[in-house]
N, C-alpha and C. Protein backbone atom coordinates (compact mmCIF):
# COMPACT_ATOMS: atom_id res chain seq x y z
N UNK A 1 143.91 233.14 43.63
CA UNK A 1 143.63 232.19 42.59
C UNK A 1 144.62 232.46 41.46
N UNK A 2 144.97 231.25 40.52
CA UNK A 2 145.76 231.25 39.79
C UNK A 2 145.45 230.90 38.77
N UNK A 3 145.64 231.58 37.27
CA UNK A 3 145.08 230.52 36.37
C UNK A 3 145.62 230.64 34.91
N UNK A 4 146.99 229.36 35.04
CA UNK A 4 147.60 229.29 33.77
C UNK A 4 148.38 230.08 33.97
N UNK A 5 149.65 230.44 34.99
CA UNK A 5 150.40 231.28 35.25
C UNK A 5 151.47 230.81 36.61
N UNK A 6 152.35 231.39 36.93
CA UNK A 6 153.37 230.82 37.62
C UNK A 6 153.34 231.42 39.09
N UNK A 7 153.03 230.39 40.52
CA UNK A 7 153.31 230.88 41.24
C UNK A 7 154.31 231.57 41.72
N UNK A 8 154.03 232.45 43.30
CA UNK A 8 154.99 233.34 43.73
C UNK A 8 156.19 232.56 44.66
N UNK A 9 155.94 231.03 44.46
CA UNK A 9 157.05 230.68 45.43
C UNK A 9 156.74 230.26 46.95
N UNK A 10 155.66 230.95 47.37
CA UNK A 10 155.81 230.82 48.86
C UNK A 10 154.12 230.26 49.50
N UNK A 11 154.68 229.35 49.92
CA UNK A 11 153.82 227.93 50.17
C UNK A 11 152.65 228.19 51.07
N UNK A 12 151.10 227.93 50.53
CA UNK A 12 150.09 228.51 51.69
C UNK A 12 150.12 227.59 52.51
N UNK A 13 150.76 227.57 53.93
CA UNK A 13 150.58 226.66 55.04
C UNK A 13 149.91 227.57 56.56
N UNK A 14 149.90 226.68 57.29
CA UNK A 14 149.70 227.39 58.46
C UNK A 14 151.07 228.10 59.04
N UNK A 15 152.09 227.28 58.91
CA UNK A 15 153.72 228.07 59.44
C UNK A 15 153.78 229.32 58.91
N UNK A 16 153.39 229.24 57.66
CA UNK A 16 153.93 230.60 56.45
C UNK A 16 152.92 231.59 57.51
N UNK A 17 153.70 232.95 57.67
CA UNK A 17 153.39 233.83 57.98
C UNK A 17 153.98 235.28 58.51
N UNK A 18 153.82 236.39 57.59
CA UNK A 18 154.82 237.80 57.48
C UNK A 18 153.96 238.60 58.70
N UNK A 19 154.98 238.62 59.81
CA UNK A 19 154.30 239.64 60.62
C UNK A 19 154.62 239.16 62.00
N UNK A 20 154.24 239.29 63.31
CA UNK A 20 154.86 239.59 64.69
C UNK A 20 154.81 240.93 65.18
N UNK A 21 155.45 240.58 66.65
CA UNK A 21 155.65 241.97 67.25
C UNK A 21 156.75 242.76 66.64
N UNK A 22 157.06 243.61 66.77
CA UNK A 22 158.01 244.71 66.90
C UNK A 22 159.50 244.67 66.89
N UNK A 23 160.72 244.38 66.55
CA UNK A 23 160.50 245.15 65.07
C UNK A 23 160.10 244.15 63.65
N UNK A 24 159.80 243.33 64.12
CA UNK A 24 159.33 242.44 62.45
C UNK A 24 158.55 242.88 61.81
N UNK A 25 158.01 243.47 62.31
CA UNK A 25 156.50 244.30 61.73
C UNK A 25 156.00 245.65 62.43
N UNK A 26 155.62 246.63 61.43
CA UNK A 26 154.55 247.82 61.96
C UNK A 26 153.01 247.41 62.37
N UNK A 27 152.72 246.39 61.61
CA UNK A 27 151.33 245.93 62.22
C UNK A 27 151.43 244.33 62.40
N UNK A 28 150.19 244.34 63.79
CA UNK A 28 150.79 242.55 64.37
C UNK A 28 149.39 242.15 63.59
N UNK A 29 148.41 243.02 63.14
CA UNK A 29 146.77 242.28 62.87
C UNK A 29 146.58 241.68 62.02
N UNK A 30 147.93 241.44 61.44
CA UNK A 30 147.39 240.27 59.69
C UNK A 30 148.88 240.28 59.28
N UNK A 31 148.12 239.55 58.45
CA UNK A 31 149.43 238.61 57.69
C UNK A 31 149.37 238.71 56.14
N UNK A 32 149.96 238.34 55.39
CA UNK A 32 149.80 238.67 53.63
C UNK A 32 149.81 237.65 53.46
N UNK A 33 150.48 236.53 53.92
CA UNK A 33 151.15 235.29 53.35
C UNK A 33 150.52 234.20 54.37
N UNK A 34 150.32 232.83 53.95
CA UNK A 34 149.77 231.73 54.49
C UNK A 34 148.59 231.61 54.60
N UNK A 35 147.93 230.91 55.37
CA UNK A 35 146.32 230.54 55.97
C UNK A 35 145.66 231.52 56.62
N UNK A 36 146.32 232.43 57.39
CA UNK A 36 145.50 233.47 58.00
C UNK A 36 145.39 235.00 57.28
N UNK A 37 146.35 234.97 55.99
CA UNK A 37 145.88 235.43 55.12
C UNK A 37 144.73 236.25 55.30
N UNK A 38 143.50 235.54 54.82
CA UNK A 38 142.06 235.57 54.14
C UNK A 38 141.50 236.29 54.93
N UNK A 39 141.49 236.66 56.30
CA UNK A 39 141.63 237.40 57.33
C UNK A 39 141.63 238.53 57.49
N UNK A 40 142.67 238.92 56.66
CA UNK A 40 142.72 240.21 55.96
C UNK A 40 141.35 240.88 54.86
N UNK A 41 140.63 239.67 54.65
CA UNK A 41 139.39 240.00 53.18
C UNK A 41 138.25 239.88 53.92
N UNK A 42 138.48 239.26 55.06
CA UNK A 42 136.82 238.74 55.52
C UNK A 42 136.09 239.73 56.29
N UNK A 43 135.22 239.77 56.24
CA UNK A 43 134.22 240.40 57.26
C UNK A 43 132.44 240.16 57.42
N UNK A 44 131.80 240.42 58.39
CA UNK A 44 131.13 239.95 58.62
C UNK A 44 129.79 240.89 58.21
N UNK A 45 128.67 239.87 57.76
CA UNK A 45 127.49 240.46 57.09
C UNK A 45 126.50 239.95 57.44
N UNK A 46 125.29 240.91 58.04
CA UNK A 46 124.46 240.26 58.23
C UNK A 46 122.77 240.20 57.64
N UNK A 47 122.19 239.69 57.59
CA UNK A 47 120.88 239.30 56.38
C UNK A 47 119.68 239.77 57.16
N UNK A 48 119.96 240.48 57.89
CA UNK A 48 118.55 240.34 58.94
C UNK A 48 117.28 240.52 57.52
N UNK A 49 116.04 240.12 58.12
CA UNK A 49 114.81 239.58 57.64
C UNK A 49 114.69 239.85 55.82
N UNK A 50 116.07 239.24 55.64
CA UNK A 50 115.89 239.03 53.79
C UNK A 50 115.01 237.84 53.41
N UNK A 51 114.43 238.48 52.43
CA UNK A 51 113.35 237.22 51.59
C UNK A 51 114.20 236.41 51.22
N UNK A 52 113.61 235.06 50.96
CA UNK A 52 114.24 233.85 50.68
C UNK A 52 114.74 233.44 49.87
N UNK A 53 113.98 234.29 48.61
CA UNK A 53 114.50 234.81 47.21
C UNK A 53 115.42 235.44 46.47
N UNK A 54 115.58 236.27 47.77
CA UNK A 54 117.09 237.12 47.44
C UNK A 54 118.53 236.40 48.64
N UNK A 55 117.89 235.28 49.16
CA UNK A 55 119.13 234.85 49.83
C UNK A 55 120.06 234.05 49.12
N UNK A 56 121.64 233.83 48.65
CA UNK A 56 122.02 232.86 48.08
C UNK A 56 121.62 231.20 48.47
N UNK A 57 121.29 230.34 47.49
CA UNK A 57 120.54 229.07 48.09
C UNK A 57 121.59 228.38 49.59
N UNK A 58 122.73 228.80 49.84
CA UNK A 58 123.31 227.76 50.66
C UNK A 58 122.59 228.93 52.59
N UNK A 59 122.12 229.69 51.86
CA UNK A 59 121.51 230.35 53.12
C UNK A 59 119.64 230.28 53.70
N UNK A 60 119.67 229.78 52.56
CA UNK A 60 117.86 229.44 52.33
C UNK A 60 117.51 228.72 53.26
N UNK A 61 116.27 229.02 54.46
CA UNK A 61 115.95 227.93 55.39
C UNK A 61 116.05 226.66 55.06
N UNK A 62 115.11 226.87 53.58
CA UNK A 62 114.65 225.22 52.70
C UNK A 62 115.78 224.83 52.56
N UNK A 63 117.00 224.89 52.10
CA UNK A 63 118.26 224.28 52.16
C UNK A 63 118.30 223.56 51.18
N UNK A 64 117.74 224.03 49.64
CA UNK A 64 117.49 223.73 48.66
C UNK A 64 118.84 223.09 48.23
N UNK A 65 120.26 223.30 48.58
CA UNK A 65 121.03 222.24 47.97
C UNK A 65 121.80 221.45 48.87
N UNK A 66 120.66 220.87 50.09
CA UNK A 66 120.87 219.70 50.45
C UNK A 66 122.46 219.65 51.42
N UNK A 67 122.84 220.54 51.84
CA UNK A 67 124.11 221.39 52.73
C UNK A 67 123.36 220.60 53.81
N UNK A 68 125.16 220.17 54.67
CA UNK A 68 125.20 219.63 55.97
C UNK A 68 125.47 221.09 56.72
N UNK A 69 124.46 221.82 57.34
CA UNK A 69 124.69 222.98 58.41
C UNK A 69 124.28 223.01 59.60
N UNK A 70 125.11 223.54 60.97
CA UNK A 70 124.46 223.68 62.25
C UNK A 70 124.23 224.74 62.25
N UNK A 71 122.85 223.85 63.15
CA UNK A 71 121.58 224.83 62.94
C UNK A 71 121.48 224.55 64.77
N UNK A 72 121.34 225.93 65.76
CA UNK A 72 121.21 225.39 67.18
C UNK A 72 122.02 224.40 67.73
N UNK A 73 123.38 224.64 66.95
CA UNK A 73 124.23 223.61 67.72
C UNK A 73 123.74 222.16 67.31
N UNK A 74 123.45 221.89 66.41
CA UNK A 74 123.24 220.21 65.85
C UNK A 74 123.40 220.34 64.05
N UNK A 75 123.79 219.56 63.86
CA UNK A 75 124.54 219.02 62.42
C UNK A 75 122.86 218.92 61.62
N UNK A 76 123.00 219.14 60.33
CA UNK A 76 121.46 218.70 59.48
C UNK A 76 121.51 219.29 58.31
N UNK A 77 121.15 218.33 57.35
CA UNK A 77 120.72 218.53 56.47
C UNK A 77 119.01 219.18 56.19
N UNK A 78 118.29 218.99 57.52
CA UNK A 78 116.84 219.11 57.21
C UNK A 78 116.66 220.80 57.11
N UNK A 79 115.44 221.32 56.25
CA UNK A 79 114.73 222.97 56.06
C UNK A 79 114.50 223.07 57.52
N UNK A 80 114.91 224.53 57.58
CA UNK A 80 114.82 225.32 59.08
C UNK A 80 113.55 225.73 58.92
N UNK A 81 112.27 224.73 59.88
CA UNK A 81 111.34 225.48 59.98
C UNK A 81 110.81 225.93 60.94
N UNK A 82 110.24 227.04 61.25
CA UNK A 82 109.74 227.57 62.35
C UNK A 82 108.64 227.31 63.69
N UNK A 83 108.66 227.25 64.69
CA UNK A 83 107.27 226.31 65.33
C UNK A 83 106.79 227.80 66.12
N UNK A 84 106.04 227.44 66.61
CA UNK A 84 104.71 228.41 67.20
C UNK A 84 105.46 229.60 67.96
N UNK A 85 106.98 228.96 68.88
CA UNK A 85 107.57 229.73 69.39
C UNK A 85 108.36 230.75 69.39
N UNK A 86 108.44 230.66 67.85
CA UNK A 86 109.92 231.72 67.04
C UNK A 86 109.37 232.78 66.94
C-alpha cells in the first residue's frame, strides 16, 4: 500500500515476476514482485469451534453483511444453518 508517496516503478501484473530456476535465483518458492507476490504473506488459519462473537462478521454463519459465499459448493447469500444432521 501506498499513501501520498511515489511508486517503485515496477508494475503489479501477472508477467512481473523475480525468481525461476537456477541460476536466476537461490529460491524458486516466491517471488517479491507482481501478483504472486502476496504468497509470500499468506497463510492459512483455522477457527475451529470459535463463538460467533469473536468471529470477524464476513465469517459469521448469520452472514450479517449480506456476502455472496460458497457454502458446499453453491454460491449464497443465505445464514449457514445447521439441520438435525451436522
Amino acid at each position: 500500500m501506498l499513501f501520498n508517496g511515489y511508486p517503485t516503478g515496477v508494475e503489479v501484473c501477472d508477467a512481473m515476476v523475480h525468481g525461476g530456476p537456477y541460476p536466476a535465483t537461490s529460491d524458486v518458492r516466491g517471488t517479491s514482485v507482481g501478483t504472486l507476490a502476496i504468497e509470500r504473506f499468506l497463510r492459512p488459519v483455522c477457527l475451529q469451534n470459535y463463538p460467533a462473537a469473536l468471529l470477524p462478521p464476513p465469517l459469521q454463519d448469520s452472514n450479517p453483511l449480506g456476502l455472496l459465499r460458497l457454502v458446499n459448493g453453491i454460491y449464497t447469500r443465505d445464514p449457514i444453518t445447521l439441520s438435525a444432521n451436522d
